[in-house]
N, C-alpha and C. Protein backbone atom coordinates (compact mmCIF):
# COMPACT_ATOMS: atom_id res chain seq x y z
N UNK A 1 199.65 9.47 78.99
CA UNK A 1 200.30 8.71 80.02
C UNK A 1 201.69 9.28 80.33
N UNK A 2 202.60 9.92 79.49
CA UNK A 2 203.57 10.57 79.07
C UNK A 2 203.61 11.60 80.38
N UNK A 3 202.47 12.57 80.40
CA UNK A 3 202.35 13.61 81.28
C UNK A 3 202.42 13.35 83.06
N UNK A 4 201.81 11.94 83.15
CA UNK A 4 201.27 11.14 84.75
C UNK A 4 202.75 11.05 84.47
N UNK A 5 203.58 10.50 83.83
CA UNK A 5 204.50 9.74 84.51
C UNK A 5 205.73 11.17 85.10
N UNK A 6 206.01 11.76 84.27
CA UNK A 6 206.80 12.99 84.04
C UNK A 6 206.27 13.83 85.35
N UNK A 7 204.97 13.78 85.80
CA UNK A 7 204.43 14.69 86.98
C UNK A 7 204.73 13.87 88.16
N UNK A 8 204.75 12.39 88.28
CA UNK A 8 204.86 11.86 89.15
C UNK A 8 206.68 11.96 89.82
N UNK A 9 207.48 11.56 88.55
CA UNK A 9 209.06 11.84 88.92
C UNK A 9 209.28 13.39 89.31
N UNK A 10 208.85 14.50 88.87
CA UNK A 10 208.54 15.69 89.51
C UNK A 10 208.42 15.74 90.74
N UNK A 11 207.69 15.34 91.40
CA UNK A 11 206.90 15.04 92.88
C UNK A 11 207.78 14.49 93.28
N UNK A 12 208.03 13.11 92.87
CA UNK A 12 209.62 12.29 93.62
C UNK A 12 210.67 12.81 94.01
N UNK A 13 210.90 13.76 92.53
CA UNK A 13 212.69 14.45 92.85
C UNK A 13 212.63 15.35 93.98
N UNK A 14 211.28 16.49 93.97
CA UNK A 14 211.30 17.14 95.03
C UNK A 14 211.12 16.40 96.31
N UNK A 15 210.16 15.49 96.81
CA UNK A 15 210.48 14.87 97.89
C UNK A 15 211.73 14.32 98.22
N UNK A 16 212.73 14.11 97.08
CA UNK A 16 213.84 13.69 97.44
C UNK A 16 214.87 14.76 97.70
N UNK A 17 214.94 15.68 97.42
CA UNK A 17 215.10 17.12 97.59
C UNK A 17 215.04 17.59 99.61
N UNK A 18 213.93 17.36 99.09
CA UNK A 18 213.26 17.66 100.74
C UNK A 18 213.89 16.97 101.70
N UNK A 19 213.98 15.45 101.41
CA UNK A 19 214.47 14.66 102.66
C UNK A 19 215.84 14.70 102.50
N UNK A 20 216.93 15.35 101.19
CA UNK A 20 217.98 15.63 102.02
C UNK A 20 218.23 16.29 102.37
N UNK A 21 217.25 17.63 102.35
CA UNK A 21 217.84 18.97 103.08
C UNK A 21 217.48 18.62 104.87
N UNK A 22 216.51 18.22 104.80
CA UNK A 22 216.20 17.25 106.09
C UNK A 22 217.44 16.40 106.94
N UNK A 23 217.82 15.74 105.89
CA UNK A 23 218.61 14.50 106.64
C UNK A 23 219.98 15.56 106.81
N UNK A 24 220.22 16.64 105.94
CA UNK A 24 221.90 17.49 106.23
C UNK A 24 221.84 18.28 107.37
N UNK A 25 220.37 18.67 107.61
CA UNK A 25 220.21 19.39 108.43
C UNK A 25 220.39 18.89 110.11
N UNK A 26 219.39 17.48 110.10
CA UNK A 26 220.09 16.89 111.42
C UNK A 26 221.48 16.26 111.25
N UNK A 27 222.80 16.33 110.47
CA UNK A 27 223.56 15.80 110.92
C UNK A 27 224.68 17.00 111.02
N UNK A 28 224.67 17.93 110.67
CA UNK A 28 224.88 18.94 110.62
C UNK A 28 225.10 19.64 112.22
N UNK A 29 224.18 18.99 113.09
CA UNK A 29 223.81 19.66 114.63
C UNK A 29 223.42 21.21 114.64
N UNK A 30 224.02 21.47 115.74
CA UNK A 30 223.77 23.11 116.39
C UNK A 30 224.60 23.88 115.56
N UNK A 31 224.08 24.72 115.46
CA UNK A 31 225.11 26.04 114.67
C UNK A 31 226.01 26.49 115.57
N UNK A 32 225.58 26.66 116.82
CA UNK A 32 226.15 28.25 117.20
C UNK A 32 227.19 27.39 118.55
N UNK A 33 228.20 28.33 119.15
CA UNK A 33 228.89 27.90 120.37
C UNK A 33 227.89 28.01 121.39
N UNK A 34 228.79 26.64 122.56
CA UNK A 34 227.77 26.17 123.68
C UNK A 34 228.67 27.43 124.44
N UNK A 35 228.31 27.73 126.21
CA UNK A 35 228.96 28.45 126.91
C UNK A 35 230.23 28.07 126.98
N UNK A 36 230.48 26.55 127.10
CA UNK A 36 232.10 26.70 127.45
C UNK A 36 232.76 27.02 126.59
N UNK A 37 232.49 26.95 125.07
CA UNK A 37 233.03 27.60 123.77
C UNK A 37 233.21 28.52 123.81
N UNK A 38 232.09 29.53 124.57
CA UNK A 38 232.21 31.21 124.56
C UNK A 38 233.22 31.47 125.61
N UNK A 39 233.17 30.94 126.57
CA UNK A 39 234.21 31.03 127.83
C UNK A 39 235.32 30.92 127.03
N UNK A 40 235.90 29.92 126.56
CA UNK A 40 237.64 29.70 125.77
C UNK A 40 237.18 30.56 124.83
N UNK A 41 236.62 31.03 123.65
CA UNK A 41 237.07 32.26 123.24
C UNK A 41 237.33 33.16 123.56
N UNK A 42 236.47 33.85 124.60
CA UNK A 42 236.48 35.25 125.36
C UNK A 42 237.99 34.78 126.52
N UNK A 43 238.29 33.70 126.98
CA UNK A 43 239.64 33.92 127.46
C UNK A 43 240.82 34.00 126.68
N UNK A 44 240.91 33.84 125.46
CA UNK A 44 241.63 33.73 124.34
C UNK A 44 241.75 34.98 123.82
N UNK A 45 240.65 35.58 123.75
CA UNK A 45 240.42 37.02 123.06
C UNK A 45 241.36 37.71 124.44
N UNK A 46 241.04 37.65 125.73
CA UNK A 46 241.86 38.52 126.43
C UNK A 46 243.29 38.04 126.75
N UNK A 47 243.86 36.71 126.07
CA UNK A 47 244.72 36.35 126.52
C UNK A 47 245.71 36.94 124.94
N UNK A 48 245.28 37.09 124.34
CA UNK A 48 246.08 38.06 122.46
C UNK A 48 245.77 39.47 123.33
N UNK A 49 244.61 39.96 123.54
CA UNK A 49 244.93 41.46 124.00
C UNK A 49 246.05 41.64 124.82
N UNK A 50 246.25 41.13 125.94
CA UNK A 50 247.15 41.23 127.10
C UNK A 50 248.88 41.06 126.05
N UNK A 51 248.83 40.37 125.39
CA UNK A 51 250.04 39.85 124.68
C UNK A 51 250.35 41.22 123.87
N UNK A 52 248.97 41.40 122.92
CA UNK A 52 249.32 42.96 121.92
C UNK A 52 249.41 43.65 122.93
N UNK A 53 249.04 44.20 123.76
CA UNK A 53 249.62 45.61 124.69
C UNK A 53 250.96 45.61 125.00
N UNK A 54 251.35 44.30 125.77
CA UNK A 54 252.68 44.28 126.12
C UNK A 54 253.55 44.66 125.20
N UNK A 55 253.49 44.08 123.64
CA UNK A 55 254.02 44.28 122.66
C UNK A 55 254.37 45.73 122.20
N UNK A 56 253.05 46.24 122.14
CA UNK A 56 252.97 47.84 121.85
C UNK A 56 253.28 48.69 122.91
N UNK A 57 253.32 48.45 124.08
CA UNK A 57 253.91 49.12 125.00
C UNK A 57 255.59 49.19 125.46
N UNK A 58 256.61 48.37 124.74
CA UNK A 58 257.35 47.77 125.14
C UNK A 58 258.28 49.08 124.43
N UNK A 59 259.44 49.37 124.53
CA UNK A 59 260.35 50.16 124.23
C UNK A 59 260.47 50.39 123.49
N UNK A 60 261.11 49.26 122.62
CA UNK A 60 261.30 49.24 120.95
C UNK A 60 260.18 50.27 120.07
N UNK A 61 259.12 49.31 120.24
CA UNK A 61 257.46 49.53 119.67
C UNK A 61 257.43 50.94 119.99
N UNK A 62 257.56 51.76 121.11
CA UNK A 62 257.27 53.10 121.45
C UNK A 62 258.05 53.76 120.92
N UNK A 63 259.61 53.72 120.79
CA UNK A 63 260.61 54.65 120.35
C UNK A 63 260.24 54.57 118.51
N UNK A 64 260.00 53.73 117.92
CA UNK A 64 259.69 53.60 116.89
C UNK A 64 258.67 54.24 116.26
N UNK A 65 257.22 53.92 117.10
CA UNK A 65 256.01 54.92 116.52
C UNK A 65 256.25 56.46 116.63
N UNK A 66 257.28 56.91 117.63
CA UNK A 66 257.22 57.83 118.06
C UNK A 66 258.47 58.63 117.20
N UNK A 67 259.07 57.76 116.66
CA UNK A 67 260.15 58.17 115.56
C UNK A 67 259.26 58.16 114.43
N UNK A 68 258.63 57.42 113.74
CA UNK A 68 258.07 57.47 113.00
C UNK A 68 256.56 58.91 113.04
N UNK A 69 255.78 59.10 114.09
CA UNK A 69 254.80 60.15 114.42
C UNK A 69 255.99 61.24 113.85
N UNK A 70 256.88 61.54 114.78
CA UNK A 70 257.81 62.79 114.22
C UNK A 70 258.10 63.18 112.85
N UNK A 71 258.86 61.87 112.12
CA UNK A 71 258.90 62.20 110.93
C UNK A 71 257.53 62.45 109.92
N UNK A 72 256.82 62.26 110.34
CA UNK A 72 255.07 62.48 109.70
C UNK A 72 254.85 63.42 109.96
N UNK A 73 254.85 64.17 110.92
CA UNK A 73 254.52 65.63 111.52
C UNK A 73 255.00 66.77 110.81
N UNK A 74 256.80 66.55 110.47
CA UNK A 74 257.76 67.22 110.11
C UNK A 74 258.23 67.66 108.80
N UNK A 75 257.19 66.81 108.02
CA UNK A 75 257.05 66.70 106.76
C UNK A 75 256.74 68.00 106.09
N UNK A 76 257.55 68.41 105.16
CA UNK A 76 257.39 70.13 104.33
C UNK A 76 256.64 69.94 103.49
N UNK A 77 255.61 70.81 103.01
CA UNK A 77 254.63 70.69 101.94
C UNK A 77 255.16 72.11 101.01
């Protein structure tokens, strides 16, 4: 009788198993972004690019890499 009962809670735990991967799964929703999600990222993504260029293009940023490229170049081995 030992064995029925032990096989039966077996069976239980996994069905109980089952129905919460079930129940996490619908509350959980959609995984992935809807379009307007992709829209505000992808304007976001070009709205940091536009910002880093300006940045790296700007005077400072240029006289600097370009001080810095020199001294790298100039370097005696």
């Amino acid at each position: 009788m030992g064995a029925v009962v032990n096989r039966q809670v077996g069976a239980m735990a996994r069905r109980m198993r089952l129905w919460g991967l079930a129940l996490r799964r619908r509350v959980r929703g959609d995984a992935g972004m809807t379009t307007s999600e992709y829209a505000v990222g992808t304007l976001a993504a070009c709205a940091f690019a536009a910002i880093l260029y300006k940045v790296v293009t700007s005077g400072g940023v240029v006289s600097a890499l370009t001080q810095l490229i020199t001294r790298a170049l100039d370097v005696q081995f």
